[in-house]
C-alpha atoms as a PDB file:
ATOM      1  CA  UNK A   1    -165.490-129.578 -68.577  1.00  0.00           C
ATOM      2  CA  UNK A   2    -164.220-132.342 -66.691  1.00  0.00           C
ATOM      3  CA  UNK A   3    -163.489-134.737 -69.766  1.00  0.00           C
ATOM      4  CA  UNK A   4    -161.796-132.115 -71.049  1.00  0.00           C
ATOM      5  CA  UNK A   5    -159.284-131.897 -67.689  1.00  0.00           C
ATOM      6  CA  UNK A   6    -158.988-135.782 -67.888  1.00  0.00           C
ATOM      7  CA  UNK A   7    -158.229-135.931 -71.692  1.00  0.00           C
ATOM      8  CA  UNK A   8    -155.007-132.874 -71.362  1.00  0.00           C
ATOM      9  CA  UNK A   9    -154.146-134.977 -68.402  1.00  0.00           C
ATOM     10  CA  UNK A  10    -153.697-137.883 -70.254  1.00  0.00           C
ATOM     11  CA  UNK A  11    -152.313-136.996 -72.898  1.00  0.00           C
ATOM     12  CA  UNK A  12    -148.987-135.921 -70.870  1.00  0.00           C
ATOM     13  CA  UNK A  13    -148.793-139.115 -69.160  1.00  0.00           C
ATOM     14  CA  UNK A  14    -146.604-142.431 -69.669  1.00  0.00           C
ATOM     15  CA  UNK A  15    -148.548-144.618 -71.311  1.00  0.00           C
ATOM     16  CA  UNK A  16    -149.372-148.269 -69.650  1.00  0.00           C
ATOM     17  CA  UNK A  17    -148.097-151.324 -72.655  1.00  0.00           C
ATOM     18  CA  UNK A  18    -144.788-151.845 -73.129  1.00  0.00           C
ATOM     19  CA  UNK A  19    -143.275-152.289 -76.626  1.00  0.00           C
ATOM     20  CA  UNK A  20    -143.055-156.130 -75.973  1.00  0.00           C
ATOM     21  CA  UNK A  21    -140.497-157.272 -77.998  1.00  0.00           C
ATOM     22  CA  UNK A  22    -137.935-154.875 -77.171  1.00  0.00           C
ATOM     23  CA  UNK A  23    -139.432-154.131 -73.695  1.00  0.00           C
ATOM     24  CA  UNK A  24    -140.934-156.422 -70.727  1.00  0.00           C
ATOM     25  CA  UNK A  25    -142.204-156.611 -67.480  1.00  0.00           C
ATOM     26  CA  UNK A  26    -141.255-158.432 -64.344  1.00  0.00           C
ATOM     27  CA  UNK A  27    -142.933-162.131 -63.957  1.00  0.00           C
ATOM     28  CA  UNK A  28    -144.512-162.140 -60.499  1.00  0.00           C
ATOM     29  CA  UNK A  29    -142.413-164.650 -58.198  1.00  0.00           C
ATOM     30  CA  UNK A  30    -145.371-167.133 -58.487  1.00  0.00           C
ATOM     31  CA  UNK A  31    -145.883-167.289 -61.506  1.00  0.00           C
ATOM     32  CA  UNK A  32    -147.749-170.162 -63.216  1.00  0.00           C
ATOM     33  CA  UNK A  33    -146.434-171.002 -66.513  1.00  0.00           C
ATOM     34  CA  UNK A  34    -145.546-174.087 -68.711  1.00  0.00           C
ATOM     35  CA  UNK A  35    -145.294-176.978 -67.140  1.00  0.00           C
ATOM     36  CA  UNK A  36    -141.882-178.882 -66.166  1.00  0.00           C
ATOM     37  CA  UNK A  37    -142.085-182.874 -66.283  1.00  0.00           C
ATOM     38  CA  UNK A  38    -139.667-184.926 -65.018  1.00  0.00           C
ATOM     39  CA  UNK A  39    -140.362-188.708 -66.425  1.00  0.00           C
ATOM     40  CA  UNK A  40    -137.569-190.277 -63.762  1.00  0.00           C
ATOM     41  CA  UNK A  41    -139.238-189.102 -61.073  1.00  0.00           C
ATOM     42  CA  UNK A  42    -143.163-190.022 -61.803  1.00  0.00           C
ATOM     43  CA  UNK A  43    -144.623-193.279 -60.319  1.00  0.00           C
ATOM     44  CA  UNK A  44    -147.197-193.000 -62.625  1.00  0.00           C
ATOM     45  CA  UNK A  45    -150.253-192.480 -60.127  1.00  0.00           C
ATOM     46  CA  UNK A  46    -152.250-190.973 -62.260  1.00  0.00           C
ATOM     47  CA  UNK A  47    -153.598-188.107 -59.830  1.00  0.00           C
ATOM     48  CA  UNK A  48    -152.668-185.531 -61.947  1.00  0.00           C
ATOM     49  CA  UNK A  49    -154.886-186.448 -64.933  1.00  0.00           C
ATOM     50  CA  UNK A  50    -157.515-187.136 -62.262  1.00  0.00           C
ATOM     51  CA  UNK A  51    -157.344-183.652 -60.506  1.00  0.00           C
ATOM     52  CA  UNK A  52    -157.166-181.693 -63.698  1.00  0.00           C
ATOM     53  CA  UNK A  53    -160.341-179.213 -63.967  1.00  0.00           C
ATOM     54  CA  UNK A  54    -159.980-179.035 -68.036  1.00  0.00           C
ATOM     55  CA  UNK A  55    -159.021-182.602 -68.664  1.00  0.00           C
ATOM     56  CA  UNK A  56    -155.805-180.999 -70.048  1.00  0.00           C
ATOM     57  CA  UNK A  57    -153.377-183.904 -68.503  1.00  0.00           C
ATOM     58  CA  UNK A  58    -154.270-187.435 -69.889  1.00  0.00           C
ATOM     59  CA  UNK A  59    -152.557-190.584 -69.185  1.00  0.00           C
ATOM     60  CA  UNK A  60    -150.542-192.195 -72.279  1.00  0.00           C
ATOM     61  CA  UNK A  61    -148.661-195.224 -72.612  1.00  0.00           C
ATOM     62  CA  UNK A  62    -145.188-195.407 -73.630  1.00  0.00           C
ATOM     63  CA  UNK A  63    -144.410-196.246 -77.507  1.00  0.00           C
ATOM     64  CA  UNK A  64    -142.223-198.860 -78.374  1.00  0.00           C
ATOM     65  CA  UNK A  65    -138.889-197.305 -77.895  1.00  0.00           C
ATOM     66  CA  UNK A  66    -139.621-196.518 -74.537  1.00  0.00           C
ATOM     67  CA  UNK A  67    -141.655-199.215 -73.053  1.00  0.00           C
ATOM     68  CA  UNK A  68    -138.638-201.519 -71.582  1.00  0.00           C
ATOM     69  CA  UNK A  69    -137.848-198.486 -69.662  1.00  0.00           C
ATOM     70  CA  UNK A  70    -141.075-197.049 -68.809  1.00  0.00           C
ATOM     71  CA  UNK A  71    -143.284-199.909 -68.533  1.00  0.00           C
ATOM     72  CA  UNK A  72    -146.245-197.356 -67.411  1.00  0.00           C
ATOM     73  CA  UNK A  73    -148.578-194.442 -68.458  1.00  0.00           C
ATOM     74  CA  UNK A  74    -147.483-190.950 -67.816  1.00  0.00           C
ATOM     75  CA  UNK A  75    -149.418-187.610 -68.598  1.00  0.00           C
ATOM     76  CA  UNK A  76    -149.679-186.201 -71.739  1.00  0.00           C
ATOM     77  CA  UNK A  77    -150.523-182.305 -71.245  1.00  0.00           C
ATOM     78  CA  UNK A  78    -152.222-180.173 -73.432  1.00  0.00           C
ATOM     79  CA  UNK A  79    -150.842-176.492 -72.648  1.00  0.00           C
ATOM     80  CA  UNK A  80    -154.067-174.992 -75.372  1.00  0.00           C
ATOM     81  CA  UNK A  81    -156.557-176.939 -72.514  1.00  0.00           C
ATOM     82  CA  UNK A  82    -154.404-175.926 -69.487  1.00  0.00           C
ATOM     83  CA  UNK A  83    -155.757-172.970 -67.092  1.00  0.00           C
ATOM     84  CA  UNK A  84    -152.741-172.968 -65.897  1.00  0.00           C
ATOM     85  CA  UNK A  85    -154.638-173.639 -61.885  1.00  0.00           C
ATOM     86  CA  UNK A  86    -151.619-175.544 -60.418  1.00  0.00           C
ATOM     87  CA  UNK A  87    -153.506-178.271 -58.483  1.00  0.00           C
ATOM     88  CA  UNK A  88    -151.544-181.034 -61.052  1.00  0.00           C
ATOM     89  CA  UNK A  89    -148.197-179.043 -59.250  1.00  0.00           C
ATOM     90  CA  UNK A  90    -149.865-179.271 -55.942  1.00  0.00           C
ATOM     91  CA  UNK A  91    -151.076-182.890 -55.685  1.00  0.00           C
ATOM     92  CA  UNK A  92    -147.906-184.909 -57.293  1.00  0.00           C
ATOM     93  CA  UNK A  93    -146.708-186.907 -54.486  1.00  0.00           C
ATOM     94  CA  UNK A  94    -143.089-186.791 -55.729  1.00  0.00           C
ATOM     95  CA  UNK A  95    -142.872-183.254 -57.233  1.00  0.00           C
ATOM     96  CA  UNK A  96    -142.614-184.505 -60.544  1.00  0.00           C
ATOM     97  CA  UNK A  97    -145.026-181.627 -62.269  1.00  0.00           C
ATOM     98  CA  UNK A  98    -143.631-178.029 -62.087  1.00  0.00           C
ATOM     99  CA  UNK A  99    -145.124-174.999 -63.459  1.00  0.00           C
ATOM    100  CA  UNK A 100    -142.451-172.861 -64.181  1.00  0.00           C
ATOM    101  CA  UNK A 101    -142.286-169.032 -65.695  1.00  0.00           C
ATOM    102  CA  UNK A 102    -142.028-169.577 -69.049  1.00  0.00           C
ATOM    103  CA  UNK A 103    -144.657-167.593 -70.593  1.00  0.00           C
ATOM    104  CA  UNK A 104    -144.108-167.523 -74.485  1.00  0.00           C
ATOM    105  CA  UNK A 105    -146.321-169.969 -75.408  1.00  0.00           C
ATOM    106  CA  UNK A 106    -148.137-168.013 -78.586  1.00  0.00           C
ATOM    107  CA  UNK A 107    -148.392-170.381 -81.454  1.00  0.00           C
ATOM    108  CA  UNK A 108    -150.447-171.565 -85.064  1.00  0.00           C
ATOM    109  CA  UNK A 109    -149.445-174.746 -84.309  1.00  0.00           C
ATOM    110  CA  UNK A 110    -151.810-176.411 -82.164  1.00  0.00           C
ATOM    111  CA  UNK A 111    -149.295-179.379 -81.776  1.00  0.00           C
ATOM    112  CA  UNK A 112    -146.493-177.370 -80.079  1.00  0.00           C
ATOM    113  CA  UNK A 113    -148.716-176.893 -76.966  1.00  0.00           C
ATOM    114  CA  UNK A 114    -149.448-180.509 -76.417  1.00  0.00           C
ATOM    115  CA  UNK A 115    -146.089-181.772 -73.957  1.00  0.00           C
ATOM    116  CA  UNK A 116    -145.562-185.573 -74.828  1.00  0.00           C
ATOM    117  CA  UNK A 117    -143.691-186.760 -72.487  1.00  0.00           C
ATOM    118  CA  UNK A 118    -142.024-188.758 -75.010  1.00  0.00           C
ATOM    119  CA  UNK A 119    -141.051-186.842 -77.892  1.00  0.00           C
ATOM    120  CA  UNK A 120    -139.122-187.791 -81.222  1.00  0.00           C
ATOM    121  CA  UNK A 121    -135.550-186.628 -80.147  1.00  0.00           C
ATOM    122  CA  UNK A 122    -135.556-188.105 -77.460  1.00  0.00           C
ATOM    123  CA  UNK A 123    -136.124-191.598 -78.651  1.00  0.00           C
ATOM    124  CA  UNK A 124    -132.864-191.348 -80.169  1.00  0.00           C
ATOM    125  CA  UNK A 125    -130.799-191.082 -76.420  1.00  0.00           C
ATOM    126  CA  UNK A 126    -132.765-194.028 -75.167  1.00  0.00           C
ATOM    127  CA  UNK A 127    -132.601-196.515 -77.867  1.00  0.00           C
END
């Protein structure tokens, strides 16, 4: 008799999703989402990459168009990889790796997750 208490009881109460596109809930204050890169700011030490549990941050070189200006390597993360653990946020020396609380990161292409830190458009501003 008591399933049948639990299933009348049920039945009358709010139920627990949300209708997600219309409707959302509150992102915690700590949230760990994407990650924010500044390029100005990185000295290129590599501890990121090095630190990384999933080996979701590797080290690239700059192409052409960028290597006057960026004569380094700077991480390359892939976001599909990422866990999303916040020790790449926690050991940059100079802050330059953020994870912020931007959480739509649903995709088919597999690409889209990967953050270059120098994309296409931006070649354009530099050159």
């Amino acid at each position: 008799m008591d399933i049948i208490f639990y299933l009348i009881r049920n039945l009358f109460r709010k139920p627990m999703t949300v209708c997600f596109p219309h409707q959302s809930i509150d992102i915690p204050k700590r949230y760990r989402g994407e990650h924010f890169y500044d390029r100005d700011a990185c000295i290129s030490c590599g501890l990121c990459a090095q630190i990384c549990l999933d080996k979701a941050i590797e080290m690239v070189e700059a192409p052409e168009g960028f290597k006057e200006k960026y004569p380094k390597k700077y991480p390359k993360i892939d976001l599909g990889k990422c866990c999303f653990c916040g020790f790449c946020e926690d050991i940059c020396p100079k802050g330059c790796l953020k994870l912020t609380d931007h959480f739509y990161l649903s995709t088919f292409d597999k690409n889209s997750v990967i953050k270059n830190p120098f994309s296409d458009d931006e070649k354009v501003k530099v050159q």
